[in-house]
C-alpha atoms as a PDB file:
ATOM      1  CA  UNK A   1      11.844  14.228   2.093  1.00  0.00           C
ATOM      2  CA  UNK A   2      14.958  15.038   4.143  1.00  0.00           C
ATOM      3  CA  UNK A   3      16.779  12.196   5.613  1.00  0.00           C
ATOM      4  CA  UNK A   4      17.867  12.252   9.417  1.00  0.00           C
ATOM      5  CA  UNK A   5      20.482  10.645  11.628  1.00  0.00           C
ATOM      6  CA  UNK A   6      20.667   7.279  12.164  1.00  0.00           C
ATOM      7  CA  UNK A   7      19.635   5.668  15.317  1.00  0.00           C
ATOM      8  CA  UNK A   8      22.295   5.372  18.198  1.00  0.00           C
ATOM      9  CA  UNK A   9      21.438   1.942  18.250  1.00  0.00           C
ATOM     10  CA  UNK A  10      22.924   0.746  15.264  1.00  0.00           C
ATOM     11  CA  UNK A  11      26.464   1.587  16.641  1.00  0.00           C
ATOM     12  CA  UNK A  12      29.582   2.914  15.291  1.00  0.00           C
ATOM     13  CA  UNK A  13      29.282   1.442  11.516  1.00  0.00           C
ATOM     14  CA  UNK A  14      31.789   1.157   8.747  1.00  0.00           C
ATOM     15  CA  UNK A  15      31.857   4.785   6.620  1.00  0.00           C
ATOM     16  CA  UNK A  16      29.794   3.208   3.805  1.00  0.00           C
ATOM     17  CA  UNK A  17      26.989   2.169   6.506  1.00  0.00           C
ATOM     18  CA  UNK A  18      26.869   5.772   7.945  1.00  0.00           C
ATOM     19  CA  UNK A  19      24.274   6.969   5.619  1.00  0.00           C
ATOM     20  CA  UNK A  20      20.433   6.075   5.385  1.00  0.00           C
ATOM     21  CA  UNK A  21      20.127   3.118   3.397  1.00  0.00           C
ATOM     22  CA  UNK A  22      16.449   2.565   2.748  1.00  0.00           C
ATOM     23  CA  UNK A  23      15.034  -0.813   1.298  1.00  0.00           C
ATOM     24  CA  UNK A  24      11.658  -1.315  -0.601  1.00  0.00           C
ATOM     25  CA  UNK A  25      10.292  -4.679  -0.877  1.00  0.00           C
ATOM     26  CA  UNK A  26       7.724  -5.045  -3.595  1.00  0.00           C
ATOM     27  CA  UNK A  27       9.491  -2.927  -6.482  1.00  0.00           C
ATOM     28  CA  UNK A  28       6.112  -2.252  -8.325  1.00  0.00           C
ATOM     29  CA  UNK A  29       4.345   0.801  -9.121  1.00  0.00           C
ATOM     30  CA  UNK A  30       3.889   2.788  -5.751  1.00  0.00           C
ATOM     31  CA  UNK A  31       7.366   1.180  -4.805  1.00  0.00           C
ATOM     32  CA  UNK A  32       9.039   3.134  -7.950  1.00  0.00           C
ATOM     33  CA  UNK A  33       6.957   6.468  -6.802  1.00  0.00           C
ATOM     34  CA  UNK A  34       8.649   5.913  -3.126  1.00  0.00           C
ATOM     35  CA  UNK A  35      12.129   5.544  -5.147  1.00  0.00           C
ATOM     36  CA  UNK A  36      11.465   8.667  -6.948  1.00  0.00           C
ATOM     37  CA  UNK A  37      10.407  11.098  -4.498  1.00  0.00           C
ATOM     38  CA  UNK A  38      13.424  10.170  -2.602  1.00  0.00           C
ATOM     39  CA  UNK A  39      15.743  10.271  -5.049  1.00  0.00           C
ATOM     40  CA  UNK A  40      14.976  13.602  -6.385  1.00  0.00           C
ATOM     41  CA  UNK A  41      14.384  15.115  -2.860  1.00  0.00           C
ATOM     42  CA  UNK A  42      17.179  17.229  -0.998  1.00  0.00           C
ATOM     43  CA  UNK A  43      18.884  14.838   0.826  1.00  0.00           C
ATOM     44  CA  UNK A  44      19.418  12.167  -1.531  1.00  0.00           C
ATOM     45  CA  UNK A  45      23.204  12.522  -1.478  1.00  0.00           C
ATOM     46  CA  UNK A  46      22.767  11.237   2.108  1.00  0.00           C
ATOM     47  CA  UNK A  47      20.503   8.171   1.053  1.00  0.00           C
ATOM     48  CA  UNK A  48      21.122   4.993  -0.796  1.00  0.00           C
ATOM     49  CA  UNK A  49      17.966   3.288  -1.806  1.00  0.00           C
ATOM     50  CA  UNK A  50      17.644  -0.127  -2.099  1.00  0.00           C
ATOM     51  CA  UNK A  51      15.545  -2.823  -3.671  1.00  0.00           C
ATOM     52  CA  UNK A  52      14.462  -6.330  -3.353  1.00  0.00           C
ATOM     53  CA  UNK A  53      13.406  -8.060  -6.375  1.00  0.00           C
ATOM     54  CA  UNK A  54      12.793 -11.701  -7.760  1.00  0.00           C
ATOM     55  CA  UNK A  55      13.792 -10.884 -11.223  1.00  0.00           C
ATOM     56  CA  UNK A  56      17.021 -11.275 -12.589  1.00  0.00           C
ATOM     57  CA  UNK A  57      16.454  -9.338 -15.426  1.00  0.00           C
ATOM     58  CA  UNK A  58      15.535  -6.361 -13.848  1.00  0.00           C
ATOM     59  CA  UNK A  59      18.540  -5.607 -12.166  1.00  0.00           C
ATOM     60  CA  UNK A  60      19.957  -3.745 -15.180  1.00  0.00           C
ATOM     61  CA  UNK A  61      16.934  -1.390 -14.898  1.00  0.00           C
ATOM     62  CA  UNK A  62      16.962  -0.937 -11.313  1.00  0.00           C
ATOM     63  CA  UNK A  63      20.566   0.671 -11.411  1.00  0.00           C
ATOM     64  CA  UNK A  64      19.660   2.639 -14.199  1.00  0.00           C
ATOM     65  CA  UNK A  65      16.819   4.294 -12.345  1.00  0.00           C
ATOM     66  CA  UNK A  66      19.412   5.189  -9.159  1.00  0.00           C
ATOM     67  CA  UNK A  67      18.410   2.235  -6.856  1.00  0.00           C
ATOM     68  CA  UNK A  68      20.346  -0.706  -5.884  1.00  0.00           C
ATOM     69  CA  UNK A  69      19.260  -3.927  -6.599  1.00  0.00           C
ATOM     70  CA  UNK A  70      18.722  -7.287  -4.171  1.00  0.00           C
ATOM     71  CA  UNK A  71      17.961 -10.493  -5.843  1.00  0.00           C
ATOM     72  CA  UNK A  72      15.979 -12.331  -3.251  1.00  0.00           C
ATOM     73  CA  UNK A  73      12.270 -14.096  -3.066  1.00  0.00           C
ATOM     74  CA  UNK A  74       9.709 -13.487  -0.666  1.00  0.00           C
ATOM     75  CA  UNK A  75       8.930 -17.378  -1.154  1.00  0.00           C
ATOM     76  CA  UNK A  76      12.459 -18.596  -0.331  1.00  0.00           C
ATOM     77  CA  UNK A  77      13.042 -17.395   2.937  1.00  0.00           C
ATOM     78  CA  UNK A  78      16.934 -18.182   2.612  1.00  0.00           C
ATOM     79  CA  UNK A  79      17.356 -15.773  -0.145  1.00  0.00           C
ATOM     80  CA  UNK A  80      16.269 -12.878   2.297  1.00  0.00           C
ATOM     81  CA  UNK A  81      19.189 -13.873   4.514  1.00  0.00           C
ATOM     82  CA  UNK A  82      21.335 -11.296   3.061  1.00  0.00           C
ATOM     83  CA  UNK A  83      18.898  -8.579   4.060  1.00  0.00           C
ATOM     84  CA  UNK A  84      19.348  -8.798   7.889  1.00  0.00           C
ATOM     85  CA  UNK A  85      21.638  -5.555   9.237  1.00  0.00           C
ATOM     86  CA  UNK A  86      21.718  -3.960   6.168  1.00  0.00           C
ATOM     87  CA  UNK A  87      18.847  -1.537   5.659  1.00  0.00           C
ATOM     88  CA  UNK A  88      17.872   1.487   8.375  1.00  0.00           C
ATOM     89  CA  UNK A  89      14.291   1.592   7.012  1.00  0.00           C
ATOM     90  CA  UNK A  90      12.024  -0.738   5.261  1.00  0.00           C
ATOM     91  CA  UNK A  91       8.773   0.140   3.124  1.00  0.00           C
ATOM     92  CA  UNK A  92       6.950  -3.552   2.443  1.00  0.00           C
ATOM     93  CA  UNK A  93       4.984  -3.079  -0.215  1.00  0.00           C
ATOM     94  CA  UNK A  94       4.538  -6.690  -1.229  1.00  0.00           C
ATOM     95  CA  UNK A  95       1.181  -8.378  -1.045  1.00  0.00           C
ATOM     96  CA  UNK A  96       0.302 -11.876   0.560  1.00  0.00           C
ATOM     97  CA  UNK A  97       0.538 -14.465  -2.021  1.00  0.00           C
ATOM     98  CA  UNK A  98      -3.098 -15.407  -3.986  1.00  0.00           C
ATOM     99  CA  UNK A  99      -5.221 -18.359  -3.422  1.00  0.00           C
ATOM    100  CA  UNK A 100      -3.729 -21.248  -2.344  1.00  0.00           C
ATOM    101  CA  UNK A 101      -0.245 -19.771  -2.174  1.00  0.00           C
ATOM    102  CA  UNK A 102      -0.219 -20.053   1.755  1.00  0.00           C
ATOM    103  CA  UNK A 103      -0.853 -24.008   1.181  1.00  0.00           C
ATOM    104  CA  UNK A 104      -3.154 -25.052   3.839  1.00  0.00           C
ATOM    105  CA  UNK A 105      -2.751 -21.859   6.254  1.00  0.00           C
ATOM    106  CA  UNK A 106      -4.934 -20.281   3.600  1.00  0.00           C
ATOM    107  CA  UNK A 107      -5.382 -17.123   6.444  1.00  0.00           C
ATOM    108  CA  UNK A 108      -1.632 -16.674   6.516  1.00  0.00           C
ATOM    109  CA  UNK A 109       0.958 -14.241   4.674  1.00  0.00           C
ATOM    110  CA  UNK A 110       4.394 -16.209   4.889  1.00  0.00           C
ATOM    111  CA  UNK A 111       5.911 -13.521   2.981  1.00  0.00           C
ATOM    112  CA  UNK A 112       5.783 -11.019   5.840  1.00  0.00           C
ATOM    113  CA  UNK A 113       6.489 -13.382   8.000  1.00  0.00           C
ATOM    114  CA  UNK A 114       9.682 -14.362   6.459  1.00  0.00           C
ATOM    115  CA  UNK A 115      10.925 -10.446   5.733  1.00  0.00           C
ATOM    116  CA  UNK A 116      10.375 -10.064   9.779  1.00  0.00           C
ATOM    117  CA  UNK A 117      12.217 -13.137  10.687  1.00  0.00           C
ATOM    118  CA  UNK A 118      15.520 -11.929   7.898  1.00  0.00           C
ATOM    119  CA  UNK A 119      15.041  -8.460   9.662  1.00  0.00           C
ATOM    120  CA  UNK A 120      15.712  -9.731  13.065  1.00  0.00           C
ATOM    121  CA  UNK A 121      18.662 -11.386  12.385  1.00  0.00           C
ATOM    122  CA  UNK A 122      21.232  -8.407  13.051  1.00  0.00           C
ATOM    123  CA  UNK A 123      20.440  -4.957  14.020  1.00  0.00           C
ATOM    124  CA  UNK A 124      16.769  -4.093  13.489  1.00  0.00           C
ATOM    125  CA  UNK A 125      15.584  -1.715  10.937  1.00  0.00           C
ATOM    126  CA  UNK A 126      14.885   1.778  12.426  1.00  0.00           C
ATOM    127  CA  UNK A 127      11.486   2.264  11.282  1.00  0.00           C
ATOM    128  CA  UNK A 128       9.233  -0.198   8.828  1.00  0.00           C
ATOM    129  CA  UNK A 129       6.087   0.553   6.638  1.00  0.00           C
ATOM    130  CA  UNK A 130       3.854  -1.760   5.996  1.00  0.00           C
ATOM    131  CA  UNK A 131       1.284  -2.019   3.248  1.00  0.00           C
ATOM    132  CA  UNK A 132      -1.746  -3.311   4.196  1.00  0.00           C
ATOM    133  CA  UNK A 133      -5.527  -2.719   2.531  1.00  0.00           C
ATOM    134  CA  UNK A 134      -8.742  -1.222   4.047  1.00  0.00           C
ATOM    135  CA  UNK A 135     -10.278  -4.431   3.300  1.00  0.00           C
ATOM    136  CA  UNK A 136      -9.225  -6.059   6.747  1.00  0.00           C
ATOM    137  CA  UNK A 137     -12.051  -4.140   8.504  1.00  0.00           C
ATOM    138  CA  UNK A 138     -14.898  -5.586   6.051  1.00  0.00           C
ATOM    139  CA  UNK A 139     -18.439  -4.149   5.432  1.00  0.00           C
ATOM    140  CA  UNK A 140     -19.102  -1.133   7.854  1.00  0.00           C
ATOM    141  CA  UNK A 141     -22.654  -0.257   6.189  1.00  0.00           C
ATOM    142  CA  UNK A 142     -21.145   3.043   4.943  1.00  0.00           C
ATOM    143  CA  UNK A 143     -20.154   3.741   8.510  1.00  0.00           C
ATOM    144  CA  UNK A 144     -17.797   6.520   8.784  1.00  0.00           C
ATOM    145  CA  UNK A 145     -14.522   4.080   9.678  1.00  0.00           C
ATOM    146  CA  UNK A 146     -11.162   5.214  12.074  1.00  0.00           C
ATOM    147  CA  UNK A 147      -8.371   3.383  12.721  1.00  0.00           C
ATOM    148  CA  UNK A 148      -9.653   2.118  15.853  1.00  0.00           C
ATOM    149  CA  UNK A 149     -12.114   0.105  14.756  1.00  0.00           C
ATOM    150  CA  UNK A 150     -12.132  -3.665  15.109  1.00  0.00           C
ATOM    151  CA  UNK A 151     -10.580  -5.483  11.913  1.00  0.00           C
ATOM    152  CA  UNK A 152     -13.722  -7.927  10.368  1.00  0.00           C
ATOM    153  CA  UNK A 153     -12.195  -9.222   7.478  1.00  0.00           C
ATOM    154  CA  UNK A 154     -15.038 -10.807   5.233  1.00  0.00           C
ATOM    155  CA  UNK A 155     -12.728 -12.515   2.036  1.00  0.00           C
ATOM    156  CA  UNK A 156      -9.283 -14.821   2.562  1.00  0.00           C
ATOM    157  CA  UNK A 157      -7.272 -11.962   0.813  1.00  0.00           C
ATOM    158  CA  UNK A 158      -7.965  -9.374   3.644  1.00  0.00           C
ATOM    159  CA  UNK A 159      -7.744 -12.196   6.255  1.00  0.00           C
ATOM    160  CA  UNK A 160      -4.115 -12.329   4.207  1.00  0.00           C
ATOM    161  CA  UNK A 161      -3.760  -8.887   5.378  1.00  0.00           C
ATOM    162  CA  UNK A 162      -4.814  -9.018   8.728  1.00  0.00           C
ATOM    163  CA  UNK A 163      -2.150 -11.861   9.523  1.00  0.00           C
ATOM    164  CA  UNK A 164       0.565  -9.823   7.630  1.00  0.00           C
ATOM    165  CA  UNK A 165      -0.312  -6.948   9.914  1.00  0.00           C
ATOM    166  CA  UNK A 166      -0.055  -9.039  13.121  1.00  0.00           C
ATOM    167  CA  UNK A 167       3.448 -10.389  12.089  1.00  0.00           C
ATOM    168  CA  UNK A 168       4.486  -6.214  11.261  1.00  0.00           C
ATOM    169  CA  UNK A 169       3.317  -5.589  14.901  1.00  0.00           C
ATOM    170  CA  UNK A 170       5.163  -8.436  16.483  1.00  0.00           C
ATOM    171  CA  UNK A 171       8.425  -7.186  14.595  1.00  0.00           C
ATOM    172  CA  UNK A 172       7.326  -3.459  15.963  1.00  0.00           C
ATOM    173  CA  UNK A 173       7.455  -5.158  19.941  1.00  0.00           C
ATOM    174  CA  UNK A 174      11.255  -6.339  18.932  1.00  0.00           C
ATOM    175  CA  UNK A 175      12.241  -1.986  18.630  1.00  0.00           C
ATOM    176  CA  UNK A 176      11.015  -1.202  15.143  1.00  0.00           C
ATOM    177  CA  UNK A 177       8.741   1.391  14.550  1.00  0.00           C
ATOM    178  CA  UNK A 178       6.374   0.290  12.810  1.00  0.00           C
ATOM    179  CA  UNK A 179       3.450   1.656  10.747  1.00  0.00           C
ATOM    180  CA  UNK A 180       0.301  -0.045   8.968  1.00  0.00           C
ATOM    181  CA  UNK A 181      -0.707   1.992   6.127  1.00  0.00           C
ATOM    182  CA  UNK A 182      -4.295   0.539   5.020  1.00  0.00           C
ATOM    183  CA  UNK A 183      -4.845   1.533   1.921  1.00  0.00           C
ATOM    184  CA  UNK A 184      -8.059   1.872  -0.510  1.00  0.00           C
ATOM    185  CA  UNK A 185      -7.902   1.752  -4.731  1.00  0.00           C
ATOM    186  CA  UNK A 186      -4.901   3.104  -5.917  1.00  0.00           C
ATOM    187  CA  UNK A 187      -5.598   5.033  -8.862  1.00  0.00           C
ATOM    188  CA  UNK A 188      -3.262   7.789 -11.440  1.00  0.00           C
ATOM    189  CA  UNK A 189      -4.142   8.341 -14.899  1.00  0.00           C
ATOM    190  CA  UNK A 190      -0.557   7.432 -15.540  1.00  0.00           C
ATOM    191  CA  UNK A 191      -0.651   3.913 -14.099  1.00  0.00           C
ATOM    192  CA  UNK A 192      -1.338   0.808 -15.317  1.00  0.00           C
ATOM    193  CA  UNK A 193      -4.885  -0.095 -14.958  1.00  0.00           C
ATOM    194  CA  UNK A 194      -5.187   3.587 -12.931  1.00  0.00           C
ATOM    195  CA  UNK A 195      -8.260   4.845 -14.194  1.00  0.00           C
ATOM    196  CA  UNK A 196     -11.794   3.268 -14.669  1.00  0.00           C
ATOM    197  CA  UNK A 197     -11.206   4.002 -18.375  1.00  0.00           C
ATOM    198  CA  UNK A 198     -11.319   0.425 -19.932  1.00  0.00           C
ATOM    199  CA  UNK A 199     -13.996  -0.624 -17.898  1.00  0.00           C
ATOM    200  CA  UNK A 200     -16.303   2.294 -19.228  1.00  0.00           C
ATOM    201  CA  UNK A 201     -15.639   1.348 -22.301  1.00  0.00           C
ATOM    202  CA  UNK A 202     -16.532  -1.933 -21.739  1.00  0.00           C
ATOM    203  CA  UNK A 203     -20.324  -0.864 -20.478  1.00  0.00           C
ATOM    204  CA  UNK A 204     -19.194  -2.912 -17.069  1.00  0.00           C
ATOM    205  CA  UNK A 205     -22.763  -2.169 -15.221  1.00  0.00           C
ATOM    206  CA  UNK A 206     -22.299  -0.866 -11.178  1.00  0.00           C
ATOM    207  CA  UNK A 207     -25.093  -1.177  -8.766  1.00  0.00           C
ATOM    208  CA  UNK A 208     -28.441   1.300  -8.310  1.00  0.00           C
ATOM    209  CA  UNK A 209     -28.143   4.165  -5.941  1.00  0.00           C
ATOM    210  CA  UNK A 210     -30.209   2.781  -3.120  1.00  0.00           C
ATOM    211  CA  UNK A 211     -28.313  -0.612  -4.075  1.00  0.00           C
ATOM    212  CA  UNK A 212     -24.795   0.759  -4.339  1.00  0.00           C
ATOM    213  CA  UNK A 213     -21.566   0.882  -1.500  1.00  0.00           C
ATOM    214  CA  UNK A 214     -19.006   4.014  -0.373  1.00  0.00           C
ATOM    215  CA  UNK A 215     -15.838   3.555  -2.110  1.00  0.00           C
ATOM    216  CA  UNK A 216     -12.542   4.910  -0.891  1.00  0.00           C
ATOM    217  CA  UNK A 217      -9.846   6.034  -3.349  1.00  0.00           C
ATOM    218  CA  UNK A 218      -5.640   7.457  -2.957  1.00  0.00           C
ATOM    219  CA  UNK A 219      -3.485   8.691  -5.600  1.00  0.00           C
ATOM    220  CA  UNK A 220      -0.348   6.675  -6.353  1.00  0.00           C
ATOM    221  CA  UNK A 221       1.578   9.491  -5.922  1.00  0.00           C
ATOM    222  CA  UNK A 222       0.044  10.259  -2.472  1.00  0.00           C
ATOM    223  CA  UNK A 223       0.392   6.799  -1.600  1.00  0.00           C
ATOM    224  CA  UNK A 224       3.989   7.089  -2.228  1.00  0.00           C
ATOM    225  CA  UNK A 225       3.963  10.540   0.287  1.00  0.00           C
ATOM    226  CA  UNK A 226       2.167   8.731   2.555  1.00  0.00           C
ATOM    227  CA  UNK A 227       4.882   5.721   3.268  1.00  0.00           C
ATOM    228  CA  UNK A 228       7.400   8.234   3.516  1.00  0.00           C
ATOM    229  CA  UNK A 229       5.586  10.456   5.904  1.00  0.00           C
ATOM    230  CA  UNK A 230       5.010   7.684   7.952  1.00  0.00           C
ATOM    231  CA  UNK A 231       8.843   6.236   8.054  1.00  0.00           C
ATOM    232  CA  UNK A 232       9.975   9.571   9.434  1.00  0.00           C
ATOM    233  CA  UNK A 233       6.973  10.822  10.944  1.00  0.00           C
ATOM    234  CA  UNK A 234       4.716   7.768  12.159  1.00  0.00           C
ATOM    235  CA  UNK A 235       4.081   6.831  16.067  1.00  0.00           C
ATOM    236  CA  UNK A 236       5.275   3.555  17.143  1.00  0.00           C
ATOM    237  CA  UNK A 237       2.928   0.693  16.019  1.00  0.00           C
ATOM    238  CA  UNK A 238       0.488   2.977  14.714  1.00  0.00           C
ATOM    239  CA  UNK A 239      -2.063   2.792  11.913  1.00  0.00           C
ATOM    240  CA  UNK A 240      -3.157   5.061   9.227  1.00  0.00           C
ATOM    241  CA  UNK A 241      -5.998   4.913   6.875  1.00  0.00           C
ATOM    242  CA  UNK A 242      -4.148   6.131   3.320  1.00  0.00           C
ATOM    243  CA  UNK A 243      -7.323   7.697   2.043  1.00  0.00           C
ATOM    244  CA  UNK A 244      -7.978  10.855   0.263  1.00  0.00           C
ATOM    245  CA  UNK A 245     -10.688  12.949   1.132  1.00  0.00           C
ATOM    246  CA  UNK A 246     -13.256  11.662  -1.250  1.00  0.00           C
ATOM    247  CA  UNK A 247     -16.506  10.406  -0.154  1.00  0.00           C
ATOM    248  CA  UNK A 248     -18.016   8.836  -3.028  1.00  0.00           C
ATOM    249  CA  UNK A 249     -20.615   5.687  -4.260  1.00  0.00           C
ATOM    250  CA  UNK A 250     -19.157   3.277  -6.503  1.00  0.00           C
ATOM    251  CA  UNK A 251     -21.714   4.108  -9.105  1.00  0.00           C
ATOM    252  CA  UNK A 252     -20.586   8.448  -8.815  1.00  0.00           C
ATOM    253  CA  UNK A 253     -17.128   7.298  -9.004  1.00  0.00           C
ATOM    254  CA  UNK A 254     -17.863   6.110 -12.471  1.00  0.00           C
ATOM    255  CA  UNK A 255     -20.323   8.630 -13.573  1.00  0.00           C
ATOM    256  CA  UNK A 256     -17.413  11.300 -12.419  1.00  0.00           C
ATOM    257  CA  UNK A 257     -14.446   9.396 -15.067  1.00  0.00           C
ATOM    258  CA  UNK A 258     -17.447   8.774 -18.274  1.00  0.00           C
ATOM    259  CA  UNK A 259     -17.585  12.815 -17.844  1.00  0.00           C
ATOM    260  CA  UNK A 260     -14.435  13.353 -17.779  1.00  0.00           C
ATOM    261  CA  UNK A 261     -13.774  10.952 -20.215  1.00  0.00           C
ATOM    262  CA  UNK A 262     -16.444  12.080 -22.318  1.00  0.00           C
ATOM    263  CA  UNK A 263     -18.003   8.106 -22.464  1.00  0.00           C
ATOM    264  CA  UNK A 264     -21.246   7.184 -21.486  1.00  0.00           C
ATOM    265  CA  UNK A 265     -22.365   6.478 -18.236  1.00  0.00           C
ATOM    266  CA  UNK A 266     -22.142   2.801 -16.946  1.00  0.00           C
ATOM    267  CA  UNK A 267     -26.174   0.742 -16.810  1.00  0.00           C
ATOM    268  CA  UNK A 268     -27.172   0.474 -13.302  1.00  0.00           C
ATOM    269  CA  UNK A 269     -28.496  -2.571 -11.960  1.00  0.00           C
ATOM    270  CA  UNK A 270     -30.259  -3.806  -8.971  1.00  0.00           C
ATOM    271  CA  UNK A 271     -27.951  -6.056  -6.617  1.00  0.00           C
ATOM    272  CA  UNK A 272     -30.739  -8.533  -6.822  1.00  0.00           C
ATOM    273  CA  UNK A 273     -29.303  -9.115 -11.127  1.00  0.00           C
ATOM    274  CA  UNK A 274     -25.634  -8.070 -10.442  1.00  0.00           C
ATOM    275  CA  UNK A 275     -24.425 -11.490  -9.481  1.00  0.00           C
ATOM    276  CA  UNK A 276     -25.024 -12.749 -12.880  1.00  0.00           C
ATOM    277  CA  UNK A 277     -23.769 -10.285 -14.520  1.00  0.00           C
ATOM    278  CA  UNK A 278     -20.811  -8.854 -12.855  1.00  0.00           C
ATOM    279  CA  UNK A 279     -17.283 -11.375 -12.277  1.00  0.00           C
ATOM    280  CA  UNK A 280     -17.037 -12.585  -8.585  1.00  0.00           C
ATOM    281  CA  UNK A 281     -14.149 -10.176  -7.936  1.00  0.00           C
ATOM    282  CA  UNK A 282     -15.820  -7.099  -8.770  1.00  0.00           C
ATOM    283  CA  UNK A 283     -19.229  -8.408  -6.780  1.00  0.00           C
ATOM    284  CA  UNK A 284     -16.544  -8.618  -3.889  1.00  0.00           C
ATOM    285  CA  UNK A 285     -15.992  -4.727  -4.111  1.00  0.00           C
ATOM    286  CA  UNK A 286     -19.461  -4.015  -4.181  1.00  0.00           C
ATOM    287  CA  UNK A 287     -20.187  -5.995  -1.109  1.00  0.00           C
ATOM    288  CA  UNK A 288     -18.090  -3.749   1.432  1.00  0.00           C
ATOM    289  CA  UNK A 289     -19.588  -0.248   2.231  1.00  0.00           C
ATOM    290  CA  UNK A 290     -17.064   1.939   4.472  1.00  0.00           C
ATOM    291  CA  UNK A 291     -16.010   5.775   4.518  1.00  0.00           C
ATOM    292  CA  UNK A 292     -12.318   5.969   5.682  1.00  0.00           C
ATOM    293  CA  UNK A 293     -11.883   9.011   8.199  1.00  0.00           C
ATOM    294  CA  UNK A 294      -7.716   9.857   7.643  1.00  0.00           C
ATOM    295  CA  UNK A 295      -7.528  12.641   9.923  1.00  0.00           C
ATOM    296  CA  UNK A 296      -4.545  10.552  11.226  1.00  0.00           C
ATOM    297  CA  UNK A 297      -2.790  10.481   7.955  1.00  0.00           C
ATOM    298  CA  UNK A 298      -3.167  14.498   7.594  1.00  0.00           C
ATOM    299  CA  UNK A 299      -2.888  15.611  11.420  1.00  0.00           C
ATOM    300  CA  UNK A 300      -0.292  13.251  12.760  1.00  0.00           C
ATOM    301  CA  UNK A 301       1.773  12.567   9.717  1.00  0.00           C
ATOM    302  CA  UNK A 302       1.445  16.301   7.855  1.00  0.00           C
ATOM    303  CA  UNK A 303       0.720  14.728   5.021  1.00  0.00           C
ATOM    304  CA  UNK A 304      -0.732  17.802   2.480  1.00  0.00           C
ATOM    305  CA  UNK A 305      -2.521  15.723  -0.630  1.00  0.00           C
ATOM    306  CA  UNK A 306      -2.022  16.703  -4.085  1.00  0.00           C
ATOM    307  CA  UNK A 307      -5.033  15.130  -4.793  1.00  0.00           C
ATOM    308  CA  UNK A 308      -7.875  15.548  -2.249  1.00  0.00           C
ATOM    309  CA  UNK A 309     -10.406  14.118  -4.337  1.00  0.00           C
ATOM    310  CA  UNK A 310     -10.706  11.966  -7.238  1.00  0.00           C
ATOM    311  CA  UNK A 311     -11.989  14.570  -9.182  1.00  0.00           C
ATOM    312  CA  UNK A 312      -9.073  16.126  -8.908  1.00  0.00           C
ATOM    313  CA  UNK A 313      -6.600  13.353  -9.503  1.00  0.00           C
ATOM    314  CA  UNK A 314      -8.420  12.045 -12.162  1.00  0.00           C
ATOM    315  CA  UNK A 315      -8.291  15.532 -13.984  1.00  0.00           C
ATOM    316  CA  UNK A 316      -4.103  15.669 -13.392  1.00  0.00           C
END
């Protein structure tokens, strides 16, 4: 990914501010993907990439992978102080805190709220990606699903999300520009929990065909093309359904990985049995039927997947 000028806005900065300083909040998996495609890209001379983390102790590590370290919590909104002015892109990664981490305002995200509020400080951010999940428009039926449909959020996590995005488009209305990714499972074979591996060989049942719900699907590493594509390449206050071209049941999804993996195929069950046998989170999965259309993410942004299908990213 080749870097560009910075915005005429930002003014005549000091020599060591002339460059394209990018910060990524929520230093996990996808976050270290973003870090490494720009890194090793051609104009990482004129980049510095920065992180914000809440751990101490990873601070050694961050340097050591090229990327410059912020200690600062997304809970203690005076710690992001000293991230106001200082980056000319932002890629929030970070996800609304669990249950009962918004105290009473169960609906809210104060996380994103307090990264927009540090980012308006001093000079605004050039363009911001945000994070969110494909969860905020709820159960379609298996209805094919575009951006422009109206968000139904059916749990508190994606009414989390929808809050978070609200705050991300407020911040877009002060000059950034801003982009929603919302994003399906992440899956790679080389990430934690990637694959549906352990769960096959647990004999975790999924629902019968005429039972079972469409299930949308993006390569980490496609995710991480994806946020980048959109920093540079986004429209103003636009969103993007980070899907790959998959369209796949729950149940085939599985079937797919036990061949692959050479395991046996999960039991089906009726949905009439599956809430006693399946944990509540999982049940929550296979209550939401949707098929994300992302002609937006490979017409608008240029994105070119390495991994079209599952099938294909589950075989890399």
């Amino acid at each position: 990914m080749s870097t560009v000028a910075l915005a005429s806005g930002l003014g005549a900065l000091p020599s060591r501010f002339r460059r394209e300083r990018l910060l990524i909040v929520g230093y996990g998996d996808v976050g270290q993907r973003v870090a490494r495609n720009l890194l090793a890209g051609p104009g990482a001379q004129r980049l510095r990439v920065l992180a914000l983390t809440s751990q101490a102790g990873r601070v050694c590590s961050l340097r050591a992978q090229g990327v410059t370290p912020l200690v600062g919590n997304l809970d203690h909104a005076a710690t992001l102080r000293r991230l106001s002015g200082l980056a000319t892109r932002v890629v929030h990664l970070a996800p609304p805190p669990g249950e009962g981490g918004g105290g009473t305002a169960w609906w809210r995200d104060p996380r994103t709220v307090a990264l927009a509020r540090a980012l308006r400080l001093r000079n605004l951010p050039v363009s911001l990606v945000y994070a969110s999940t494909s969860g905020v428009y709820g159960d379609c039926a298996g209805a094919r699903v575009a951006e422009t449909r109206t968000v139904a959020p059916g749990t508190p996590r994606a009414q989390r999300r929808v809050n978070a995005e609200r705050a991300v488009r407020h911040l877009g209305r002060a000059g950034v520009r801003a982009s929603i990714l919302r994003i399906p499972g992440i899956y790679a074979p080389d990430r934690e929990g990637g694959t549906p591996e352990a769960r096959l060989r647990k004999g975790t049942p999924v629902l019968m065909a005429q039972d079972d719900v469409y299930t949308n699907h993006i390569h980490a590493d496609d995710l991480a093309r994806a946020c980048l594509a959109a920093l540079w390449r986004g429209r103003p206050q636009r969103v993007y359904n980070a899907s790959d071209s998959s369209e796949m049941k729950m149940g085939d999804y599985f079937d797919l990985a036990a061949d692959l993996y050479g395991l046996p195929r999960p039991p089906r069950l009726p949905r009439s049995t599956a809430q006693d046998a399946l944990p509540v989170m999982l049940l929550s999965f296979m209550s939401e039927s949707r098929r994300l259309d992302n002609q937006r993410l490979l017409g608008e942004l240029g994105l070119r997947l390495r991994y079209p299908t599952v099938a294909q990213g589950l075989r890399a």
